[in-house]
N, C-alpha and C. Protein backbone atom coordinates (compact mmCIF):
# COMPACT_ATOMS: atom_id res chain seq x y z
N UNK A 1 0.83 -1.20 0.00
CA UNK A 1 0.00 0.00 0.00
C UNK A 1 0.87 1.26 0.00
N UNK A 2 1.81 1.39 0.74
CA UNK A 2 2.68 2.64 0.77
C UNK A 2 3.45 2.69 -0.38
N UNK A 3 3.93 1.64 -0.83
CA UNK A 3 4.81 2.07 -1.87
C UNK A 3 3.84 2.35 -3.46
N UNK A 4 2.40 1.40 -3.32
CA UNK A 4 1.94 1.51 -4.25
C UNK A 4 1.02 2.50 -4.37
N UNK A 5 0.57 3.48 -3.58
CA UNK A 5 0.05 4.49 -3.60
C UNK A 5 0.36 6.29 -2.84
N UNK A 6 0.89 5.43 -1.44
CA UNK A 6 1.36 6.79 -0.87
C UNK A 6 2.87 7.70 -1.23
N UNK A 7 3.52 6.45 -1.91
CA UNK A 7 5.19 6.50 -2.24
C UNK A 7 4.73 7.41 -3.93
N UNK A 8 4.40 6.92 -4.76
CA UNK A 8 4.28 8.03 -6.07
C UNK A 8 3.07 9.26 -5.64
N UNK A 9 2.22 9.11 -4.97
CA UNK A 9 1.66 10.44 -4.02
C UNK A 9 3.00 11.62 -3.55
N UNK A 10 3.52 11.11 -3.30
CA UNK A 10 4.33 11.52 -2.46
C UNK A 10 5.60 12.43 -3.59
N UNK A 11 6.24 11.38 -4.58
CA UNK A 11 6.78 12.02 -5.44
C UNK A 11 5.92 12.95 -6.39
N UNK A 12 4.77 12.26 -7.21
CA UNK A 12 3.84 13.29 -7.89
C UNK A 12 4.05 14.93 -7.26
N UNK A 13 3.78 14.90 -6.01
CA UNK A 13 3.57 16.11 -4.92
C UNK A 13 4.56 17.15 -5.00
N UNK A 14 6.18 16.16 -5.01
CA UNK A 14 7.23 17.07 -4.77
C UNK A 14 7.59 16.97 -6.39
N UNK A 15 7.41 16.48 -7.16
CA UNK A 15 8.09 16.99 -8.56
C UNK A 15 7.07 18.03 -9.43
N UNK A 16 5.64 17.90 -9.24
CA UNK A 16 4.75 18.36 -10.07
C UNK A 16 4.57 19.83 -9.09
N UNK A 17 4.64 19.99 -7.82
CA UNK A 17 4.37 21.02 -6.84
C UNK A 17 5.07 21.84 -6.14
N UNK A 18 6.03 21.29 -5.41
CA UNK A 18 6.77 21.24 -4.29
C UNK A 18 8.06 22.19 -5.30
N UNK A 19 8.64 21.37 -6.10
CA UNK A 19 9.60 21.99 -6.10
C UNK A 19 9.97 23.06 -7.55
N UNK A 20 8.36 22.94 -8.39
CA UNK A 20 8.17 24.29 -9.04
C UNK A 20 7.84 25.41 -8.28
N UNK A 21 7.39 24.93 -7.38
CA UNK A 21 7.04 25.90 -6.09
C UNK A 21 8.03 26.92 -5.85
N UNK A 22 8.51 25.79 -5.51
CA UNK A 22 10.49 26.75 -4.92
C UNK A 22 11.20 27.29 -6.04
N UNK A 23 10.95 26.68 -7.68
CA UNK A 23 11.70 27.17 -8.67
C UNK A 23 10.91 28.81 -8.64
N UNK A 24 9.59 28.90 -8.53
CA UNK A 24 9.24 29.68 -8.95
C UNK A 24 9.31 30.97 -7.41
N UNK A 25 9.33 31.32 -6.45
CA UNK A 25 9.89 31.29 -5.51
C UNK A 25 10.88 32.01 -6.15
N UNK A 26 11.98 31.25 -6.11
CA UNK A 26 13.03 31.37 -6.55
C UNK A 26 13.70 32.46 -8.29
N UNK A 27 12.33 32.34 -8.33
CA UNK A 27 12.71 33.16 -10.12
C UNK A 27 12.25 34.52 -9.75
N UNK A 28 11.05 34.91 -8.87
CA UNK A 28 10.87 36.06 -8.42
C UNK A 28 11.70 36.77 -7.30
N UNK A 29 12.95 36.34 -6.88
CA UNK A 29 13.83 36.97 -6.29
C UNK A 29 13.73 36.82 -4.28
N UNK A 30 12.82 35.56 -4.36
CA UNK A 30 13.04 35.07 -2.73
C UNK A 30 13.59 33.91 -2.32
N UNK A 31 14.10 33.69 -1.38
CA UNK A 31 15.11 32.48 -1.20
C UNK A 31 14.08 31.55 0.29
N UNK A 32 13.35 30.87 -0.40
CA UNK A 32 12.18 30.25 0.48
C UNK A 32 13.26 29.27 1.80
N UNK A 33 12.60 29.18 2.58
CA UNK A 33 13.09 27.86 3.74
C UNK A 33 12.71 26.37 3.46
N UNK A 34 13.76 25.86 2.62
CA UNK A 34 12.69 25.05 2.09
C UNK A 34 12.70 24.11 2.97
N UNK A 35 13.39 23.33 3.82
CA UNK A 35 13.38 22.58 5.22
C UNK A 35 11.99 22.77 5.96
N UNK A 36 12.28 24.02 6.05
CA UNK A 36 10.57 23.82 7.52
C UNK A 36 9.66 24.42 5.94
N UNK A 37 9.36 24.86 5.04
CA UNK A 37 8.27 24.12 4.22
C UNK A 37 7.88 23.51 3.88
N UNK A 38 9.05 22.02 3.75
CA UNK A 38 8.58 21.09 3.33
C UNK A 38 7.99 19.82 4.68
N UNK A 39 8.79 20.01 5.98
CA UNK A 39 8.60 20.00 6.96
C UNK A 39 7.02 20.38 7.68
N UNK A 40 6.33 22.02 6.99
CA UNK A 40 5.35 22.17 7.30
C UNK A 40 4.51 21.34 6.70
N UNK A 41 4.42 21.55 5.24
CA UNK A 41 3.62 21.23 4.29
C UNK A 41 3.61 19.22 4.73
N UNK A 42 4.31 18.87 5.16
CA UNK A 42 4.51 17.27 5.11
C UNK A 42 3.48 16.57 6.25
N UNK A 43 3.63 18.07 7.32
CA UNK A 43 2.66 17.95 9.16
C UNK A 43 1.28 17.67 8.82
N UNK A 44 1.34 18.97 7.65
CA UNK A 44 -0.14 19.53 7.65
C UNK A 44 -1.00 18.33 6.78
N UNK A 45 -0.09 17.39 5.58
CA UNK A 45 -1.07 16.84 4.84
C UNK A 45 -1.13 15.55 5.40
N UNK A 46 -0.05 15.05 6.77
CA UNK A 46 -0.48 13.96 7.10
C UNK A 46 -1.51 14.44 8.39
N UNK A 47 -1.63 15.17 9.22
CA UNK A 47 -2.87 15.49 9.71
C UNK A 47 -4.53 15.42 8.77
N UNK A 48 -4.25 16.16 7.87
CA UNK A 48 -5.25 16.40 6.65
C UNK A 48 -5.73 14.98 6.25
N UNK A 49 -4.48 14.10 5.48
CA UNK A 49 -4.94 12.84 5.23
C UNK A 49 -5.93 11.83 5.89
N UNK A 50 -6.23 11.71 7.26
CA UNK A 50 -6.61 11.44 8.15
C UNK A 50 -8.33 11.48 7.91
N UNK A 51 -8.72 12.77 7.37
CA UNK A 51 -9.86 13.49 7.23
C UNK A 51 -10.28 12.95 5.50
N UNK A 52 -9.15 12.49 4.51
CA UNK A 52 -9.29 12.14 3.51
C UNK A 52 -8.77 13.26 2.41
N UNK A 53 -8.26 14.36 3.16
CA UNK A 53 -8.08 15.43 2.43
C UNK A 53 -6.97 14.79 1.23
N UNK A 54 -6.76 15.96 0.24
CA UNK A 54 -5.10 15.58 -0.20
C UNK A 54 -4.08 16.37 -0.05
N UNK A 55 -3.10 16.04 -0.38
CA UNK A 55 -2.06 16.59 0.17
C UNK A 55 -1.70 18.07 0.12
N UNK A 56 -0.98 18.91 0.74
CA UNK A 56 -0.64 20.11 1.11
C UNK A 56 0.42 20.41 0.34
N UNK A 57 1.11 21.90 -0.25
CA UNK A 57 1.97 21.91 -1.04
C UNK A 57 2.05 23.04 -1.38
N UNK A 58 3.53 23.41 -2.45
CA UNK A 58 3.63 24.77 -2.25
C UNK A 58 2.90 25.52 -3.72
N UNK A 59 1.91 24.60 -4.28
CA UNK A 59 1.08 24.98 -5.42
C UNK A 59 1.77 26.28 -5.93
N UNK A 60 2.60 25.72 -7.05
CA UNK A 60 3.51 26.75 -7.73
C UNK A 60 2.48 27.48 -8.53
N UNK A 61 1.57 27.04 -9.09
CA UNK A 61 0.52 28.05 -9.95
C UNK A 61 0.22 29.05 -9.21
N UNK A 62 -0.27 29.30 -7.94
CA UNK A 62 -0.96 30.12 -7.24
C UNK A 62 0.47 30.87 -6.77
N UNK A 63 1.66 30.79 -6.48
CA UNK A 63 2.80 31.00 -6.14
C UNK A 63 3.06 31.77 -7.28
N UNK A 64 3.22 31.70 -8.24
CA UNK A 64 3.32 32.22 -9.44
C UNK A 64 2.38 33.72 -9.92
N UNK A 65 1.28 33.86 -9.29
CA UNK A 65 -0.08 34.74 -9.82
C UNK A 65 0.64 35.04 -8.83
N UNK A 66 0.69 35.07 -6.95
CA UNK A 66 1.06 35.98 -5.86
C UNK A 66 2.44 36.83 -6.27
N UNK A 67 3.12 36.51 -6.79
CA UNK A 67 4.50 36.94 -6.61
C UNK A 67 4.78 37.58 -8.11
N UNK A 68 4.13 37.87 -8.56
CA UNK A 68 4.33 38.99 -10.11
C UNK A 68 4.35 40.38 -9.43
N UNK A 69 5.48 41.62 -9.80
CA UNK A 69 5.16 42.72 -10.00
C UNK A 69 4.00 43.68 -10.10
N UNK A 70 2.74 42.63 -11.30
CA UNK A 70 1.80 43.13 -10.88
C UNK A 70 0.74 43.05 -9.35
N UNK A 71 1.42 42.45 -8.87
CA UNK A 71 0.61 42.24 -7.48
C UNK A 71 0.88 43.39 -6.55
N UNK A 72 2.30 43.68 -6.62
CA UNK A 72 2.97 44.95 -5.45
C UNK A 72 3.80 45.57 -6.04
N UNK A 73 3.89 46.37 -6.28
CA UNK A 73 5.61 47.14 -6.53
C UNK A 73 6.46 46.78 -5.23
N UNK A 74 6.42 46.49 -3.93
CA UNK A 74 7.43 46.42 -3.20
C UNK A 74 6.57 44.68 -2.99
N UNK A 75 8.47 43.88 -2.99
CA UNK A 75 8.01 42.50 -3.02
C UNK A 75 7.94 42.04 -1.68
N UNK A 76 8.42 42.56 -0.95
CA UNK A 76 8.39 42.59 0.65
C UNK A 76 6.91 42.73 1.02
N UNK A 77 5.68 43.17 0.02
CA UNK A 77 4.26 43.61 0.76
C UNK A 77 3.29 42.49 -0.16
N UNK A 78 4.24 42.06 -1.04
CA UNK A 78 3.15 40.88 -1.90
C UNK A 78 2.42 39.35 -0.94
N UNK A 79 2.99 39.10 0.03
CA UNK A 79 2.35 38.38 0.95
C UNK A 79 1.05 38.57 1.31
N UNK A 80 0.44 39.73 1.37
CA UNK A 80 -0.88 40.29 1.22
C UNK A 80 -1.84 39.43 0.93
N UNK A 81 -1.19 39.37 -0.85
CA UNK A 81 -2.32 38.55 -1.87
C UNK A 81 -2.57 37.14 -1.61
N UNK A 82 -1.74 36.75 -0.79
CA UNK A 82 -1.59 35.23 -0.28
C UNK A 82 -2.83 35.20 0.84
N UNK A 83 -2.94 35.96 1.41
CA UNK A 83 -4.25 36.23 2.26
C UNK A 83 -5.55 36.25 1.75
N UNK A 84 -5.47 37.15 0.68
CA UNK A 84 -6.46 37.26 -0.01
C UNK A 84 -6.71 36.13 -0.92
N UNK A 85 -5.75 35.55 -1.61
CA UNK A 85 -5.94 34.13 -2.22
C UNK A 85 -6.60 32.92 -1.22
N UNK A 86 -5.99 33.24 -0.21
CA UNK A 86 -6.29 31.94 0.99
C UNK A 86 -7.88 32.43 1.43
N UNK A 87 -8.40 33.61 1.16
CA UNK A 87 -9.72 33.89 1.74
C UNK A 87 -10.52 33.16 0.50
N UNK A 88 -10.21 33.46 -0.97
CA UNK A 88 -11.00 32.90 -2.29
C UNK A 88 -10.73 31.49 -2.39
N UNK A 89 -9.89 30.98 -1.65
CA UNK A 89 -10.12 28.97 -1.74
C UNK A 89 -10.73 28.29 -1.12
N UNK A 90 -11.02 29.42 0.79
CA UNK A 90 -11.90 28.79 1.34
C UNK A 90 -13.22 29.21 0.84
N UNK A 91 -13.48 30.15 0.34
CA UNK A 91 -14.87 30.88 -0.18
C UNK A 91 -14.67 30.03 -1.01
N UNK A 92 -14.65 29.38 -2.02
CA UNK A 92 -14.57 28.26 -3.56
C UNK A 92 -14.84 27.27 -2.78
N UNK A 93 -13.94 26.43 -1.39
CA UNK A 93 -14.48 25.13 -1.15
C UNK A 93 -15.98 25.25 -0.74
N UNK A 94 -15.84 26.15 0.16
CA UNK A 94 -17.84 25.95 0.62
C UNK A 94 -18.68 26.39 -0.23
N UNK A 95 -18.27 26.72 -1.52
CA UNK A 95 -19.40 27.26 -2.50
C UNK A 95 -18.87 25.80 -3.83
N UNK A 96 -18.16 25.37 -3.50
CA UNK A 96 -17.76 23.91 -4.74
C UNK A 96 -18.88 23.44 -4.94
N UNK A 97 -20.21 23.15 -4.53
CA UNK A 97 -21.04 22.54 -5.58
C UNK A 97 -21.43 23.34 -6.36
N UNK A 98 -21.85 24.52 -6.36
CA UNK A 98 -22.41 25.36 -7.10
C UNK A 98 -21.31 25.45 -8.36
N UNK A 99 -20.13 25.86 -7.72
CA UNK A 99 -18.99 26.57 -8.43
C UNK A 99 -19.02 25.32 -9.74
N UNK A 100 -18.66 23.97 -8.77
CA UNK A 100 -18.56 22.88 -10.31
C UNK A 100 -19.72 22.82 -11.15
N UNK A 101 -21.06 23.03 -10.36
CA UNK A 101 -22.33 23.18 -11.46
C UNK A 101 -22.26 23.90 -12.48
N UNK A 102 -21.93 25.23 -12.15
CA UNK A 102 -21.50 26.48 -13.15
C UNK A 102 -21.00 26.04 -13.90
N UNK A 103 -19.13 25.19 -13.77
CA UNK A 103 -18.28 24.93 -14.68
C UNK A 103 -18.79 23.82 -15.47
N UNK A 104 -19.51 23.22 -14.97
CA UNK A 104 -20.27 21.74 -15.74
C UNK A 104 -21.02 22.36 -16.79
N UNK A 105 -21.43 23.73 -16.68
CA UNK A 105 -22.77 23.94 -17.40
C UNK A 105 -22.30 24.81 -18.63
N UNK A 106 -20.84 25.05 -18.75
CA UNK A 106 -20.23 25.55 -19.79
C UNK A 106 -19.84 24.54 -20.77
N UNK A 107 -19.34 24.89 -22.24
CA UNK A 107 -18.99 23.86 -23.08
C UNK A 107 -17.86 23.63 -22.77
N UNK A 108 -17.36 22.44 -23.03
CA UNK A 108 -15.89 21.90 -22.61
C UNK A 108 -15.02 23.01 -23.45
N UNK A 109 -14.80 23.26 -24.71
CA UNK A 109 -14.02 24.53 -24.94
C UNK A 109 -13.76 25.81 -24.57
N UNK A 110 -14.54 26.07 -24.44
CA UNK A 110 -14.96 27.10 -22.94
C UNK A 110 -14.42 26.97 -21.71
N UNK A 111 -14.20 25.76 -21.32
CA UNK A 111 -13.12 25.99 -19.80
C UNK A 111 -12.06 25.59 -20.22
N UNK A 112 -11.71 24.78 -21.31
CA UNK A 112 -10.33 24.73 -21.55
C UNK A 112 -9.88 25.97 -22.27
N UNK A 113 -10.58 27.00 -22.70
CA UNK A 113 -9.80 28.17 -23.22
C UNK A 113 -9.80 29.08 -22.01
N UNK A 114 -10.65 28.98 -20.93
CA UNK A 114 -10.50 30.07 -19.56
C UNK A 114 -9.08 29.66 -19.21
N UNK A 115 -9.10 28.00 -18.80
CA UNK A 115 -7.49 27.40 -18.36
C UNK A 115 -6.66 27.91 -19.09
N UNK A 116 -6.67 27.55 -20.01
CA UNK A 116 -5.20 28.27 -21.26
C UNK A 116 -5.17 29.39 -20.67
N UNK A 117 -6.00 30.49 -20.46
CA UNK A 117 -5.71 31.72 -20.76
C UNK A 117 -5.28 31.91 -18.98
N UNK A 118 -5.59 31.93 -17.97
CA UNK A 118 -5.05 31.66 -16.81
C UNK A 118 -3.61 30.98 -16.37
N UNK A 119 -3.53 30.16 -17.53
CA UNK A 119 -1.89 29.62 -17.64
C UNK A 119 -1.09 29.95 -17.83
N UNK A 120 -1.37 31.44 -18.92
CA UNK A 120 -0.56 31.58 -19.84
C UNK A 120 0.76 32.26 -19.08
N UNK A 121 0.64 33.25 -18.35
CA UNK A 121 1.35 33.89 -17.47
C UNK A 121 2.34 33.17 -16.57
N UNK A 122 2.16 32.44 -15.97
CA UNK A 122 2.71 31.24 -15.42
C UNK A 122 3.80 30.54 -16.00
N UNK A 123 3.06 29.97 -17.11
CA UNK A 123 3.94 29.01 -18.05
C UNK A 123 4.98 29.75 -18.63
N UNK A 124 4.78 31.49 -18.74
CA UNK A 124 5.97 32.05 -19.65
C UNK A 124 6.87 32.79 -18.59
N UNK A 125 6.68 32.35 -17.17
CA UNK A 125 7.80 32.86 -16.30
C UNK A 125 8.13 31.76 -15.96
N UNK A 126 7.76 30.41 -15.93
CA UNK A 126 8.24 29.48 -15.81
C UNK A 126 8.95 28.95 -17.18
N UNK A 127 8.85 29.18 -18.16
CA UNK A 127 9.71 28.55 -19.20
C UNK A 127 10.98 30.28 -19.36
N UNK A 128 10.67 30.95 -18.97
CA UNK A 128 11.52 31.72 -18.76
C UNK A 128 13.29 31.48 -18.08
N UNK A 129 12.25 31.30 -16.82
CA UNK A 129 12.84 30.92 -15.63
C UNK A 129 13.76 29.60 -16.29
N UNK A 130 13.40 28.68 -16.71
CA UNK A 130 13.93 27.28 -17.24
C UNK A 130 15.05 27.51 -18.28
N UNK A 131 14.33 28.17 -19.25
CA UNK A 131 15.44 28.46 -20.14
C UNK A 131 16.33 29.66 -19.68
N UNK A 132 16.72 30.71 -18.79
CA UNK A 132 17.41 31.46 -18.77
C UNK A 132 18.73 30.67 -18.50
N UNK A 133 19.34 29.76 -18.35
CA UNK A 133 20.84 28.91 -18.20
C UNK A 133 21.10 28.68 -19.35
N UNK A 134 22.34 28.76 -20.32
CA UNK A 134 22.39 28.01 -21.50
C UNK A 134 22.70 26.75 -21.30
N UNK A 135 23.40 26.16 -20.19
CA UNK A 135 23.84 25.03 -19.63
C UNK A 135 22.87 24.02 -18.98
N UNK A 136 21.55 24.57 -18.90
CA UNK A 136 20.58 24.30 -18.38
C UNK A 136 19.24 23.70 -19.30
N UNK A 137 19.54 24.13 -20.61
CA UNK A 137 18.32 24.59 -21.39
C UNK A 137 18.26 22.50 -22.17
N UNK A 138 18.72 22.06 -22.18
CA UNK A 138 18.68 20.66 -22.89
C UNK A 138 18.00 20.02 -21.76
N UNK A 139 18.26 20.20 -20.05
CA UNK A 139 17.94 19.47 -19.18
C UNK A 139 16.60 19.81 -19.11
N UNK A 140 16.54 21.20 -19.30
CA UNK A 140 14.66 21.76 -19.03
C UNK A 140 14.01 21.18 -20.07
N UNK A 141 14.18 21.23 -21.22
CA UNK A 141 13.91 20.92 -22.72
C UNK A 141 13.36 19.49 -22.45
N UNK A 142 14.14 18.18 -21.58
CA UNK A 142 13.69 17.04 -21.54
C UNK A 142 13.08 16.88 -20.84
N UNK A 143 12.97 17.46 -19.73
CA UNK A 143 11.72 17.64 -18.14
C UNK A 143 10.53 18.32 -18.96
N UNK A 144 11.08 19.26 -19.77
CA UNK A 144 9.71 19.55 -20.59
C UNK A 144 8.72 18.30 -21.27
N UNK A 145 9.41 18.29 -22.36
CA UNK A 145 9.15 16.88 -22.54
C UNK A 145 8.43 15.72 -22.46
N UNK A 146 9.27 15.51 -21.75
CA UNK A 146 8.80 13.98 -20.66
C UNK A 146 7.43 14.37 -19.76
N UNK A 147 7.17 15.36 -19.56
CA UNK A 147 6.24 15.68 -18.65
C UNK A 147 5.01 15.42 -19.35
N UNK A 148 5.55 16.51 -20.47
CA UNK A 148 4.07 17.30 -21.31
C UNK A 148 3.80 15.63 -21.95
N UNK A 149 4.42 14.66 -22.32
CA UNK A 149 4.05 13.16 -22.46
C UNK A 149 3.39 12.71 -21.94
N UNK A 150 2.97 12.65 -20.80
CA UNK A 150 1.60 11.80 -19.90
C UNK A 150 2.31 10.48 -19.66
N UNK A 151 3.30 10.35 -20.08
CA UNK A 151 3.47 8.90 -19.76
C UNK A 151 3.90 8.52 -18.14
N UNK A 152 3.65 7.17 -17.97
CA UNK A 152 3.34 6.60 -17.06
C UNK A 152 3.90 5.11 -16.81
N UNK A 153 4.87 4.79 -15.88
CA UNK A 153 5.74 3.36 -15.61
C UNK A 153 5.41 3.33 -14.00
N UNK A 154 5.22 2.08 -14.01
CA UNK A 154 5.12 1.78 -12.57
C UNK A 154 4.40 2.37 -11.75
N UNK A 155 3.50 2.89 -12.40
CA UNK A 155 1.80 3.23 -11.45
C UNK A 155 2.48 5.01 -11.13
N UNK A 156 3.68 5.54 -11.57
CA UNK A 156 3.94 6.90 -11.61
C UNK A 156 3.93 7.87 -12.49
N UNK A 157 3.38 8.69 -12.27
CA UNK A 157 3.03 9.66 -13.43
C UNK A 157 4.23 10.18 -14.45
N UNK A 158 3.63 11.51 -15.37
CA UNK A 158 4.97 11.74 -16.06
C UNK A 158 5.74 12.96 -15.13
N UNK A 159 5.19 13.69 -14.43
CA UNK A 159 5.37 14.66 -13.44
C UNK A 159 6.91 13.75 -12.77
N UNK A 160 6.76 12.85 -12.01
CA UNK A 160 8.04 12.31 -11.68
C UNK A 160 8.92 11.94 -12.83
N UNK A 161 8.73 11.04 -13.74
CA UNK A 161 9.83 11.03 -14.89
C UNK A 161 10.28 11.89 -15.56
N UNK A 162 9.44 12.99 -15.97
CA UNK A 162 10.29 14.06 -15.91
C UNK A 162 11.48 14.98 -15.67
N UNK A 163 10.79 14.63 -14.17
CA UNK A 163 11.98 15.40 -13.25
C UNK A 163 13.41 14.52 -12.87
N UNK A 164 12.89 13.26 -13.53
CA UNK A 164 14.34 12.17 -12.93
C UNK A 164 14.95 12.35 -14.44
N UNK A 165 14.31 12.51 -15.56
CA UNK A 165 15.01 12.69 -17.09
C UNK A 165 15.62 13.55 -16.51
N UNK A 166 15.45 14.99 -16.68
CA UNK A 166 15.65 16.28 -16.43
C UNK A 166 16.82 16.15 -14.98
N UNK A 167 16.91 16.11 -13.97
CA UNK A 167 18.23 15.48 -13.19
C UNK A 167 19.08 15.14 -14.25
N UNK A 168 19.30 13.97 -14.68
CA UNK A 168 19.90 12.54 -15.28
C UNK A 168 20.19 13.47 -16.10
N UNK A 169 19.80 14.56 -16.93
CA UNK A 169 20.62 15.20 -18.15
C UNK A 169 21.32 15.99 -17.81
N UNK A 170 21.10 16.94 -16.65
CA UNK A 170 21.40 18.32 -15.76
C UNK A 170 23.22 17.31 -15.32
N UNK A 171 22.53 15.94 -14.33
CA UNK A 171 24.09 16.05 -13.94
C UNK A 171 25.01 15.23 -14.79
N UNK A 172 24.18 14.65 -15.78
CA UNK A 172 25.63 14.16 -17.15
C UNK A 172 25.98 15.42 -17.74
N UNK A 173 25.31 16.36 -18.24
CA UNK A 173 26.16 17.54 -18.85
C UNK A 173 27.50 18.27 -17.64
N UNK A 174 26.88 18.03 -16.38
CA UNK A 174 28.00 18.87 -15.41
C UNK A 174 28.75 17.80 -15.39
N UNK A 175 28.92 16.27 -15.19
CA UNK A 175 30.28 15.76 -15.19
C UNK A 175 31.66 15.90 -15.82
N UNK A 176 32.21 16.39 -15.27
CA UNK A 176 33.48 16.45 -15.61
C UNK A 176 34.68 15.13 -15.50
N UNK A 177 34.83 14.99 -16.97
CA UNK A 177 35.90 13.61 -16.80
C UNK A 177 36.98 14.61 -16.16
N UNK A 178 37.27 13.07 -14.95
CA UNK A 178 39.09 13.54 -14.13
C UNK A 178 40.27 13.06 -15.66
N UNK A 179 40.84 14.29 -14.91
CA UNK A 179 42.22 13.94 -15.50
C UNK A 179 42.62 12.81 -15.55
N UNK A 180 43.26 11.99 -16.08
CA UNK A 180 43.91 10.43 -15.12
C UNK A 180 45.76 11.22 -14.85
């Protein structure tokens, strides 16, 4: 049971979440804790689990919309919107039946062009962010990739293979043959 469900839970979480989280974090000019976040985030979803919830995380999408320029001119006061985001998820969960009725009652092209267009911002500071290394750009290129593939080995998504391609290219390009 753990390895066959809670163990790729677990990676899904930190390759697809966790640690775009921190990339992105990280591309807007803050240097997160990532120890006691991941530490928090790890408390909170095995408490949560309990209740059936799912897991807790540093949901790089929403991380991404908080931390743009357009949110604050001073990045020190953009924490704000994180408040205000955290007030519109609990307002969305206790209004979720309605909210999914609504979305049910649109044509499927219709919410996949709202998504696109909600993405779009995101995806181009995150492929930003990815490609700004030239040394970097083959490893992102295959995490790209591999992701946007869907594929799937061993009951794990492409979200983890991805990120193990993307490693696996990152540290063969940095090896350096020794001298003999």
């Amino acid at each position: 049971m753990i390895l066959g469900l809670a163990l790729p839970l677990y990676l899904v979480t930190m390759a697809s979440q966790n640690l775009p989280g921190f990339a992105t974090l990280r591309a807007a000019g803050y240097e997160p804790p990532v120890s006691a976040a991941l530490t928090t985030t790890g408390l909170i979803s095995t408490v949560t689990a309990v209740f059936g919830a799912h897991t807790v995380s540093m949901a790089a999408i929403t991380a991404a919309i908080c931390l743009g320029p357009d949110v604050h001119p001073d990045k020190d006061r953009r924490w704000i919107v994180g408040l205000a985001y955290a007030g519109v998820w609990v307002l969305l969960g206790l209004l979720s039946p309605t909210v999914l009725q609504l979305i049910a009652a649109l044509p499927a092209p219709v919410v996949a062009a709202l998504v696109a267009l909600a993405l779009l911002g995101p995806l181009m500071g995150a492929l930003t962010a990815a490609f700004a290394q030239p040394d970097q750009r083959l490893a992102a290129t295959l995490t790209l990739v591999t992701t946007a593939s869907g594929m799937a080995a061993f009951g794990i998504g492409a979200a983890f293979w991805g990120l193990l391609v993307g490693l696996a290219a990152w540290g063969l390009e940095h090896v350096k043959p020794r001298k003999a």
